[in-house]
Protein backbone atom coordinates (compact mmCIF):
# COMPACT_ATOMS: atom_id res chain seq x y z
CA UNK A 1 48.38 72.76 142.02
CA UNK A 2 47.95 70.24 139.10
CA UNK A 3 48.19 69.41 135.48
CA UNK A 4 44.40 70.90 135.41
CA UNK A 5 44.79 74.28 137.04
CA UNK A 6 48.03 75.12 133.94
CA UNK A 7 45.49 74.82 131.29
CA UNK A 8 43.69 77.48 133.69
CA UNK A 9 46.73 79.23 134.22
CA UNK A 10 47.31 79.98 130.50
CA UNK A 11 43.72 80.99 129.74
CA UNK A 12 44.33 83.79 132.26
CA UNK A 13 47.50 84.71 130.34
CA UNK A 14 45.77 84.17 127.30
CA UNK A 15 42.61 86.61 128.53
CA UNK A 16 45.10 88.94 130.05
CA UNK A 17 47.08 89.45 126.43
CA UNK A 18 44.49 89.38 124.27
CA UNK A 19 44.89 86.61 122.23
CA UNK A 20 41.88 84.07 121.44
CA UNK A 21 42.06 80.65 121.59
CA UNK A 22 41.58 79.78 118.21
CA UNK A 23 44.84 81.91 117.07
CA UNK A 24 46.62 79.35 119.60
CA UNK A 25 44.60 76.18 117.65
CA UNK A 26 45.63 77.42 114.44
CA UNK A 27 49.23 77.58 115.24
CA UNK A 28 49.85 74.28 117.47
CA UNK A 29 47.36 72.44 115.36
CA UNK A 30 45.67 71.26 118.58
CA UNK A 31 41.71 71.37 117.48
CA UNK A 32 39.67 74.60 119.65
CA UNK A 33 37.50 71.64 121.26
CA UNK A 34 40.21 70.25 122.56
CA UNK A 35 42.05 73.19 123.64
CA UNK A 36 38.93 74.70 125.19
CA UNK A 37 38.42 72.07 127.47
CA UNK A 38 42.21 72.18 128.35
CA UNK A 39 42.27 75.71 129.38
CA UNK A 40 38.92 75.61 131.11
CA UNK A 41 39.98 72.38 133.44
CA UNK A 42 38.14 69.69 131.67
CA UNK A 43 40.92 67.79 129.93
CA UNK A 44 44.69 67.43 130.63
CA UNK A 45 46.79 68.97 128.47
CA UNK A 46 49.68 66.63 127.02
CA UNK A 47 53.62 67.80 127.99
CA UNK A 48 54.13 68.43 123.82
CA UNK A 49 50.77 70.50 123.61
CA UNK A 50 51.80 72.53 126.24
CA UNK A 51 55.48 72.83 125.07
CA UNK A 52 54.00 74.28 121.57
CA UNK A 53 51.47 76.59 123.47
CA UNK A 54 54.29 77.86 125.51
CA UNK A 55 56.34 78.13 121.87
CA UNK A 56 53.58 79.91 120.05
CA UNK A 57 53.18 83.00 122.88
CA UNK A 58 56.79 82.85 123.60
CA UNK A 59 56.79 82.05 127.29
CA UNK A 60 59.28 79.40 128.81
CA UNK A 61 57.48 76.06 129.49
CA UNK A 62 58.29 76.98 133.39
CA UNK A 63 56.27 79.94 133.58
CA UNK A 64 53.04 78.21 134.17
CA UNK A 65 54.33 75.28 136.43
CA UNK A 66 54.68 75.24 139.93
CA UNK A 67 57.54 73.00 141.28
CA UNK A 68 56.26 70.45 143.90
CA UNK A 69 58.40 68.46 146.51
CA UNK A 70 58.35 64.59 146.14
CA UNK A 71 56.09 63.16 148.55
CA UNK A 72 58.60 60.18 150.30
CA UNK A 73 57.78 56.84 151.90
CA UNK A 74 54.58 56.77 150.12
């Protein structure tokens, strides 16, 4: 699981609740372009975009993040 497959996570959540994309532009201020192509897995979302989406639908910024173990002795 990576940084791209959140953005995909949250337009599932997102689709699931009901509530468009541009609602979530408007109240982060990130532009729809740029938010499209986050949620669809063409652009990495930054830590403080995702923080605000996370802030603006009232989730905990662990609820879309999948803890990974730290790959030693590479």
């Amino acid at each position: 699981m990576d940084n791209l497959d959140v953005g995909l996570r949250i337009k599932e959540y997102l689709d699931e609740k009901g509530i468009a994309q541009a609602f979530i532009s408007r109240k982060t201020g990130i532009p729809l372009p740029k938010l499209n192509l986050s949620l669809n897995g063409h652009r990495r979302m930054t830590f403080s975009e995702y923080q605000n989406i996370c802030w603006v639908i009232g989730e905990n910024t662990d609820k879309f993040l999948t803890p990974k173990p730290p790959e030693i002795g590479k």
